[in-house]
PDB file of N, CA and C in Angstrom:
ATOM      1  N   UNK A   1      48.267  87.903-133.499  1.00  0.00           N
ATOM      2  CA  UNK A   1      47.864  89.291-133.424  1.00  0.00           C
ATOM      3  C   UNK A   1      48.980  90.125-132.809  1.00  0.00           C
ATOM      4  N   UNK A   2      49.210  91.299-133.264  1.00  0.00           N
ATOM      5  CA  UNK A   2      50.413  92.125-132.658  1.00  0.00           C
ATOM      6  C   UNK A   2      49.792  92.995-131.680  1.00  0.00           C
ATOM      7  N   UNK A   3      50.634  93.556-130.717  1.00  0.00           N
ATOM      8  CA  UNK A   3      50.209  94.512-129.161  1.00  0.00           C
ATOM      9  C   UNK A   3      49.359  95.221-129.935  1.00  0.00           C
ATOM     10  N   UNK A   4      49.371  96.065-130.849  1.00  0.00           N
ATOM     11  CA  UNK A   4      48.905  97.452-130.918  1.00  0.00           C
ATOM     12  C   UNK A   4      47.535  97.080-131.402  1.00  0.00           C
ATOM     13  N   UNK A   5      47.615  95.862-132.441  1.00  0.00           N
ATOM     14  CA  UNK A   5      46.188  95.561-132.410  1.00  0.00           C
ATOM     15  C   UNK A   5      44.903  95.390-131.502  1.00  0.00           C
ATOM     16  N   UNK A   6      45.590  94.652-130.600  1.00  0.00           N
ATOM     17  CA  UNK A   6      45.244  94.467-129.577  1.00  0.00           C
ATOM     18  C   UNK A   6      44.703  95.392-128.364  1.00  0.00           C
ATOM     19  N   UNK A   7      45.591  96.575-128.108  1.00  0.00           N
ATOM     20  CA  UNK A   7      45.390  97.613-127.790  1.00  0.00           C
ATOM     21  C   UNK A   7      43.990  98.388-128.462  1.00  0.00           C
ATOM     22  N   UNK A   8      44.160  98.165-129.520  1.00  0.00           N
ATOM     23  CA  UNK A   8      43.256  99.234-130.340  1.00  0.00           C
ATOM     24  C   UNK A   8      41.709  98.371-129.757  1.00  0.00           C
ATOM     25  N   UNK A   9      41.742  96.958-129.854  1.00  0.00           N
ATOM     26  CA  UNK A   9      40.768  96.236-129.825  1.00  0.00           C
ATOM     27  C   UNK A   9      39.949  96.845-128.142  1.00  0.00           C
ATOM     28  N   UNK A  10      40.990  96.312-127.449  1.00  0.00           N
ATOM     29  CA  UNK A  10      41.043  96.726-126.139  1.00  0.00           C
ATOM     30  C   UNK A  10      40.038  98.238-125.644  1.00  0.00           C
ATOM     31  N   UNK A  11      40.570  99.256-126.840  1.00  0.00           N
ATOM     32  CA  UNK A  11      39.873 100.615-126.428  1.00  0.00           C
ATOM     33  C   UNK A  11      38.629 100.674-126.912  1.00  0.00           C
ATOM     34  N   UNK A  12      38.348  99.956-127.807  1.00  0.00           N
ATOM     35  CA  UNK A  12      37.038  99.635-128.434  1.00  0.00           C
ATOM     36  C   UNK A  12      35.815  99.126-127.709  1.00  0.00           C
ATOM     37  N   UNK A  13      36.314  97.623-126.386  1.00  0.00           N
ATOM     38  CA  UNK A  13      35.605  96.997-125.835  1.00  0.00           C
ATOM     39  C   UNK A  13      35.332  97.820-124.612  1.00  0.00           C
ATOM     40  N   UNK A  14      36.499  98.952-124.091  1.00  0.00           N
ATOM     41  CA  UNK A  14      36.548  99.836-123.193  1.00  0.00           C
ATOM     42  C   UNK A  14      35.139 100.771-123.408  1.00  0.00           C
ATOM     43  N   UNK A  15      35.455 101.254-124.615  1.00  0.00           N
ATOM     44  CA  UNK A  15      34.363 102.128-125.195  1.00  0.00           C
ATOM     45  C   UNK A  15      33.001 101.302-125.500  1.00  0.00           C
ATOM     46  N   UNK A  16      33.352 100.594-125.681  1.00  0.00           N
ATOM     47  CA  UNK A  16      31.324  99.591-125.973  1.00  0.00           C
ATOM     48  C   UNK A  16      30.839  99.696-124.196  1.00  0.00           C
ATOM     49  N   UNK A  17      31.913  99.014-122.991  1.00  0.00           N
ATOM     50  CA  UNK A  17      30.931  98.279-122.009  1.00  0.00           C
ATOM     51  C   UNK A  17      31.292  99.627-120.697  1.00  0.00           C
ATOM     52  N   UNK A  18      32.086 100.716-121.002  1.00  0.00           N
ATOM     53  CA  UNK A  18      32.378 101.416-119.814  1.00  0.00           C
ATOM     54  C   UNK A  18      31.329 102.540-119.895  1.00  0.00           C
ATOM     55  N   UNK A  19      31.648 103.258-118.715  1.00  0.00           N
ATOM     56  CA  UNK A  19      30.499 104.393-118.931  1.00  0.00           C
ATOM     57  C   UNK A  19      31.821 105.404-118.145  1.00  0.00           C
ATOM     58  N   UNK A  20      31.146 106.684-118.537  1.00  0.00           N
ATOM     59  CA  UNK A  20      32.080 107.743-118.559  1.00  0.00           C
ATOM     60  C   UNK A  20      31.249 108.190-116.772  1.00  0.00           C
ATOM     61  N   UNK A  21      32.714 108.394-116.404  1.00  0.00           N
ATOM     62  CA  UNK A  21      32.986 108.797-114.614  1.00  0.00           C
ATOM     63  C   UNK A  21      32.942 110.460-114.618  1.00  0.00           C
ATOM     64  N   UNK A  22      32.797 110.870-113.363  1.00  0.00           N
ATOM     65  CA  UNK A  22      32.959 112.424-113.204  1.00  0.00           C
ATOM     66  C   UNK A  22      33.493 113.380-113.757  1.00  0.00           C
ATOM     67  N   UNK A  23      35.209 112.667-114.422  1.00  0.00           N
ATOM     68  CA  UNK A  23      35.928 113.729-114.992  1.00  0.00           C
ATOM     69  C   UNK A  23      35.561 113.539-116.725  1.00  0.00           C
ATOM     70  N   UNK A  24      34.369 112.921-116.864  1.00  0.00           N
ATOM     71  CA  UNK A  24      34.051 112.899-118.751  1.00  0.00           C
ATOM     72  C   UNK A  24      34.886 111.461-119.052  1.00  0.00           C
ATOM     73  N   UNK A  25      35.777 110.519-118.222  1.00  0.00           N
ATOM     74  CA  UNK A  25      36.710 109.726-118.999  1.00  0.00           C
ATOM     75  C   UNK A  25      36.006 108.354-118.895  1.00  0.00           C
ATOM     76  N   UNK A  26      36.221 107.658-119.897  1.00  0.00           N
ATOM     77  CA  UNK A  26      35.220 106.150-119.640  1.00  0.00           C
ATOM     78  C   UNK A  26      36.163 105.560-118.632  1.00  0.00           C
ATOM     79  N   UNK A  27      35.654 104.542-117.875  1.00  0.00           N
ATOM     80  CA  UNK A  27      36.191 103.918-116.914  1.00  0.00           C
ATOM     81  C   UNK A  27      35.295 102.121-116.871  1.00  0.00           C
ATOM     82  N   UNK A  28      35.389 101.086-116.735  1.00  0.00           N
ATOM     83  CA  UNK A  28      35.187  99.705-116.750  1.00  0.00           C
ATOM     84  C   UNK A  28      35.568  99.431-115.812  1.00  0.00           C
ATOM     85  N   UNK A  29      34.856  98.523-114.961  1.00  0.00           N
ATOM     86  CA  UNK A  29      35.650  97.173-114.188  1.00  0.00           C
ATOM     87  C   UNK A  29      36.090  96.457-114.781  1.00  0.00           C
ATOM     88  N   UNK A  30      37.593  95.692-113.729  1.00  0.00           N
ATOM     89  CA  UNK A  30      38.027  95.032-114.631  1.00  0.00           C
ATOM     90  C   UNK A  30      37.244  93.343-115.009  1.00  0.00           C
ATOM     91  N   UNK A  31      36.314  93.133-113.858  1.00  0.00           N
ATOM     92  CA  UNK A  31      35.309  91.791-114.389  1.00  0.00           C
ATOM     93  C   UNK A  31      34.633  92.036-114.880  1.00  0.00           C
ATOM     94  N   UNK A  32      33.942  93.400-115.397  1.00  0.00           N
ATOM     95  CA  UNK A  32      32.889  93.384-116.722  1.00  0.00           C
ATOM     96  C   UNK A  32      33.655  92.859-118.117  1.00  0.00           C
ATOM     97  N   UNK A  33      35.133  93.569-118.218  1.00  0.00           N
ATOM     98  CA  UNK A  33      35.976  93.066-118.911  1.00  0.00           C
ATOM     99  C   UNK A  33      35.871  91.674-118.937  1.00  0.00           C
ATOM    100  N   UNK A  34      36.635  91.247-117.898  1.00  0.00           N
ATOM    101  CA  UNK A  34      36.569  89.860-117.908  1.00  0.00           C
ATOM    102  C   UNK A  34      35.777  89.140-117.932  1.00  0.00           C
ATOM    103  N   UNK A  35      34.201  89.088-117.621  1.00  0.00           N
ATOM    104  CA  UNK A  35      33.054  88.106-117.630  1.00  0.00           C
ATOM    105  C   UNK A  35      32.998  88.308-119.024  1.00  0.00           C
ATOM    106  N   UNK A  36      32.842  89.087-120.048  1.00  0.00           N
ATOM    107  CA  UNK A  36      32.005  89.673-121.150  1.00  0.00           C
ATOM    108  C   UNK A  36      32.822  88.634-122.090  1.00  0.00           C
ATOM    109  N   UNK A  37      31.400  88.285-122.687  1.00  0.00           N
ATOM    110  CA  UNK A  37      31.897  86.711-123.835  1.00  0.00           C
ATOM    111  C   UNK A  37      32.797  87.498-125.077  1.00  0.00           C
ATOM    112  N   UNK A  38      32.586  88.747-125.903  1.00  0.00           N
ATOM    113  CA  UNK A  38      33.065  89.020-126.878  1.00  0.00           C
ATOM    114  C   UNK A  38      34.746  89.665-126.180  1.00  0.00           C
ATOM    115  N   UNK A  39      35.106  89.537-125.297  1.00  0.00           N
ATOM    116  CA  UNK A  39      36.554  89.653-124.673  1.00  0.00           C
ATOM    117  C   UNK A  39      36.712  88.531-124.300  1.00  0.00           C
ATOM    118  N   UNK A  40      36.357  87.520-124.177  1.00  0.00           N
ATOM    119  CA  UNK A  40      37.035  86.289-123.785  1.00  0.00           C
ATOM    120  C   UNK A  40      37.514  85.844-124.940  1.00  0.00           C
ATOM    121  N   UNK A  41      36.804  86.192-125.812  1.00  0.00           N
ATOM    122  CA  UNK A  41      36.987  85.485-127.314  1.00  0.00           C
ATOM    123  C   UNK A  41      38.137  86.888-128.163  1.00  0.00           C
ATOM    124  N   UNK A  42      38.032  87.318-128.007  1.00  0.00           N
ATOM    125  CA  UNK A  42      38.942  88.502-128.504  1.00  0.00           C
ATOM    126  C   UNK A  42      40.407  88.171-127.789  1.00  0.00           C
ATOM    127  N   UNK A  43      40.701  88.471-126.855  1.00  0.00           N
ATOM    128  CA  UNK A  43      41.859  88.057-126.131  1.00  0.00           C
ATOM    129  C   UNK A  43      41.658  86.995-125.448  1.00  0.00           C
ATOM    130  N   UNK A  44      43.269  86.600-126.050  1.00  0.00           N
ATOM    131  CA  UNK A  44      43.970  85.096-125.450  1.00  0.00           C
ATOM    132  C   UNK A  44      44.735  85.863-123.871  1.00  0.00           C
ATOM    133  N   UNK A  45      45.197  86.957-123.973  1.00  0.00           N
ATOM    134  CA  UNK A  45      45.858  87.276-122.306  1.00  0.00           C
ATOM    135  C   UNK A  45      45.413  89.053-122.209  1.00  0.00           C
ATOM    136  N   UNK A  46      44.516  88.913-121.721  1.00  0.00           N
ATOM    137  CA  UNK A  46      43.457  90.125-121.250  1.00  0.00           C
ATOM    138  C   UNK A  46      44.633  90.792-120.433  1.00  0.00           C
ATOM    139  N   UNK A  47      44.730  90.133-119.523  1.00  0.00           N
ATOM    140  CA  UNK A  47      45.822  90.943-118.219  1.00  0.00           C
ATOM    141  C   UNK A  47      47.431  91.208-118.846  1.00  0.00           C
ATOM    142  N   UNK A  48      47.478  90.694-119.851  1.00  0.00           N
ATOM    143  CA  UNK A  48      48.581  91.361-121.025  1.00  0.00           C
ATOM    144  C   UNK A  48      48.104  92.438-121.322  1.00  0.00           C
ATOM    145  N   UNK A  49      47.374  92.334-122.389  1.00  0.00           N
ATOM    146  CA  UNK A  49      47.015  93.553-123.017  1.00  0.00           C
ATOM    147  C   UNK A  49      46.835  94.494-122.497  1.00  0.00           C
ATOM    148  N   UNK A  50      46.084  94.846-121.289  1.00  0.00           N
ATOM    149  CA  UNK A  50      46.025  95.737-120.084  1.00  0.00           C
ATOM    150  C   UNK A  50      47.615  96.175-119.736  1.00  0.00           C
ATOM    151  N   UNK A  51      48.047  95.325-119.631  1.00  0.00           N
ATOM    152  CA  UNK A  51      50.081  95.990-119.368  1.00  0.00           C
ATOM    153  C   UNK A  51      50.276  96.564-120.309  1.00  0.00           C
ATOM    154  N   UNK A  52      50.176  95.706-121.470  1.00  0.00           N
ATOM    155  CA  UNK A  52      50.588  96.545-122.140  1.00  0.00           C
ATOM    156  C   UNK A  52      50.166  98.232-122.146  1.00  0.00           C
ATOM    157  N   UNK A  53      48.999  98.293-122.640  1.00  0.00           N
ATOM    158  CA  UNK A  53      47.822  99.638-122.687  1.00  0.00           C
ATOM    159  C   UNK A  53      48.104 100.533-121.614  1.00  0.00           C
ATOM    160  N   UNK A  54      48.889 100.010-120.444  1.00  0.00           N
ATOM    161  CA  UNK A  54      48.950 100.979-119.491  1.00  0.00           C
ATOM    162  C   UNK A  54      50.525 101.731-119.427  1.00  0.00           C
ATOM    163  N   UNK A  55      51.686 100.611-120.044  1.00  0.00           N
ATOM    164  CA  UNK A  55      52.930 100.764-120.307  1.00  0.00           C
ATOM    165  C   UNK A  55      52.904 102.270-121.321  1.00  0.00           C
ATOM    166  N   UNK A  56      51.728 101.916-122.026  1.00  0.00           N
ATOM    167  CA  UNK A  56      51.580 102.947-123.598  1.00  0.00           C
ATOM    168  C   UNK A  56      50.922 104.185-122.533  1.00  0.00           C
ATOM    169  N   UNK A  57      50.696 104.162-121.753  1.00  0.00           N
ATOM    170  CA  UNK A  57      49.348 105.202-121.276  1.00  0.00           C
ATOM    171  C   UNK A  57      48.621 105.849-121.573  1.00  0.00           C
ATOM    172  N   UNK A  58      47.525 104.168-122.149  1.00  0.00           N
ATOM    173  CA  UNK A  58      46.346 104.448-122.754  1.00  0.00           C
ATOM    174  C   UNK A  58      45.174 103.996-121.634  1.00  0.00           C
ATOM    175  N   UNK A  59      45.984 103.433-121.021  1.00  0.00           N
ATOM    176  CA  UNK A  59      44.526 103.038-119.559  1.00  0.00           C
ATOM    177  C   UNK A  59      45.396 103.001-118.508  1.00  0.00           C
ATOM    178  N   UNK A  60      45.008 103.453-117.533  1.00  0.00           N
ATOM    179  CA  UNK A  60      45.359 103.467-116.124  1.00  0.00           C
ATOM    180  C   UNK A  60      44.302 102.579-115.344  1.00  0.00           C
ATOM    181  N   UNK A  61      45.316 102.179-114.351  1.00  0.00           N
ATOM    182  CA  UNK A  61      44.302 101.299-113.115  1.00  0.00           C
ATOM    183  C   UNK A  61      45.343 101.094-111.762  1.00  0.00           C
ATOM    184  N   UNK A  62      45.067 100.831-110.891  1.00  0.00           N
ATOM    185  CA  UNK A  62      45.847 100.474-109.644  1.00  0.00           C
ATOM    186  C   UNK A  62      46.285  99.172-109.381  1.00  0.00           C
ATOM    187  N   UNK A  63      47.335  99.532-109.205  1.00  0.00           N
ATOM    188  CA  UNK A  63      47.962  97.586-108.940  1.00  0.00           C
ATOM    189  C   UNK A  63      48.413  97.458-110.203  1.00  0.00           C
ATOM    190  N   UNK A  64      49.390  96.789-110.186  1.00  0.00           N
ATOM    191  CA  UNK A  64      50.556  95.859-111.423  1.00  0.00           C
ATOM    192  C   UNK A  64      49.478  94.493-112.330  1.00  0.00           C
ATOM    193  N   UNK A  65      49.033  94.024-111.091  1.00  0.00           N
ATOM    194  CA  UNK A  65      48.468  92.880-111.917  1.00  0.00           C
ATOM    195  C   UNK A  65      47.035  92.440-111.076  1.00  0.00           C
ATOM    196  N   UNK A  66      46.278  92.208-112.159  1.00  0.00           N
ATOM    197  CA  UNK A  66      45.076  92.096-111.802  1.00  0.00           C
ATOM    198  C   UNK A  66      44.928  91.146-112.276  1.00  0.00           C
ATOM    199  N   UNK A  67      44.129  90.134-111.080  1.00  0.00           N
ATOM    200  CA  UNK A  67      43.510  88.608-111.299  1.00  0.00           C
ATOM    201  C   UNK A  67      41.998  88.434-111.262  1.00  0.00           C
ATOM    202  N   UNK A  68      41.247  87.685-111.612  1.00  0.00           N
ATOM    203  CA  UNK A  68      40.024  87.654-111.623  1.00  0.00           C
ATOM    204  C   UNK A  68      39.794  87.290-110.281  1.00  0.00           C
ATOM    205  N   UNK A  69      38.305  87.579-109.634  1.00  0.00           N
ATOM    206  CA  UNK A  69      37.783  87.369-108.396  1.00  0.00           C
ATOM    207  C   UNK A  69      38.373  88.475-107.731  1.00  0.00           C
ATOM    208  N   UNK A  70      39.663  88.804-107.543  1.00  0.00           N
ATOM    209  CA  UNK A  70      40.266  89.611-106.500  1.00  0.00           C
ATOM    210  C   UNK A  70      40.105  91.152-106.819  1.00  0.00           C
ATOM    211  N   UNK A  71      40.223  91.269-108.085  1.00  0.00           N
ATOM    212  CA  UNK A  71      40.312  92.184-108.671  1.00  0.00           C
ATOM    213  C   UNK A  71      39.205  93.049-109.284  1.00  0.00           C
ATOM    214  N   UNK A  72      38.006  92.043-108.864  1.00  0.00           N
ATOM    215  CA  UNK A  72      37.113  92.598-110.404  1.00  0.00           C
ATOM    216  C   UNK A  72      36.723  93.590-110.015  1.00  0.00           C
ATOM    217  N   UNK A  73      36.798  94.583-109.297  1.00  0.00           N
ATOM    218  CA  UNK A  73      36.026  96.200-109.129  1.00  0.00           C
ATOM    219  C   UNK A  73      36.776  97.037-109.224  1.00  0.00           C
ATOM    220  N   UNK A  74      37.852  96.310-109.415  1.00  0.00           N
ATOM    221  CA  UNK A  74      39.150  97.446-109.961  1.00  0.00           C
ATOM    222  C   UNK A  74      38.967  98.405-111.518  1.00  0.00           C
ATOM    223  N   UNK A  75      38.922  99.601-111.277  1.00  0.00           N
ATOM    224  CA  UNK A  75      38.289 100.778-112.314  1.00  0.00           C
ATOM    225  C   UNK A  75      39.760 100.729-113.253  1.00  0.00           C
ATOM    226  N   UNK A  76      39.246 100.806-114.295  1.00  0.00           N
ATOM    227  CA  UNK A  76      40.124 100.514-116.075  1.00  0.00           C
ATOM    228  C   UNK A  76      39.879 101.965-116.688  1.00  0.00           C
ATOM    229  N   UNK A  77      40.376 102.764-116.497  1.00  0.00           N
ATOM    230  CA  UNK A  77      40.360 104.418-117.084  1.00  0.00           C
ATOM    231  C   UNK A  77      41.017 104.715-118.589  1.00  0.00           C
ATOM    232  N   UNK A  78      40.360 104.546-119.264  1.00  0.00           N
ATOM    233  CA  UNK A  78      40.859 105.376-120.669  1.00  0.00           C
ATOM    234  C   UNK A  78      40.862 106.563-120.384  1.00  0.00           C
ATOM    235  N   UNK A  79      42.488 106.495-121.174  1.00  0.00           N
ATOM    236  CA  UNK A  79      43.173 108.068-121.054  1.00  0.00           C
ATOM    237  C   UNK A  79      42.889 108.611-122.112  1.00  0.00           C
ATOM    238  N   UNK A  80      42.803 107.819-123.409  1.00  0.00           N
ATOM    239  CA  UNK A  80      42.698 108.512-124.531  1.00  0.00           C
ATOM    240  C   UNK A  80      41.305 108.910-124.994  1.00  0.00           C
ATOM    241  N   UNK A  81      40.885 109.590-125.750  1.00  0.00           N
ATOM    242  CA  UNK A  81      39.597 109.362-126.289  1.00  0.00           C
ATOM    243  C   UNK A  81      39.617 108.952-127.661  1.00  0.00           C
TER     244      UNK A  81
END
């Protein structure tokens, strides 16, 4: 699969499991991401694709790299709509 696919996939699962925050923008944790069976199975490197998506600035989040357990309440902001 190539980045952008991936990406695209990415804004999709953003848009199915996030709910939209104060300023109108969807936002996810990043362990709803990660627990959720149809993203485990979709991506082989979740915390890739997220670099990537954020390199593009299509999602913002805090911190470089996010690991499971440590991370999971960390908010996943789509920029785009």
């Amino acid at each position: 699969m190539n980045v952008e696919h991936e990406i695209n996939l990415l804004v999709e699962e953003i848009r199915r499991l996030g709910t939209k925050n104060a300023d109108g923008k969807l936002s996810v944790k990043f362990g709803v991401l990660f627990a959720d069976e149809k993203c485990a199975n979709l991506f082989e490197a979740l915390v890739g694709t997220l670099k990537a998506a954020k390199r593009r600035k299509i999602v913002t989040y805090s911190g470089e790299l996010l690991l499971q357990g440590v991370h999971d309440n960390v908010d996943i902001l789509l920029l785009q709509d």
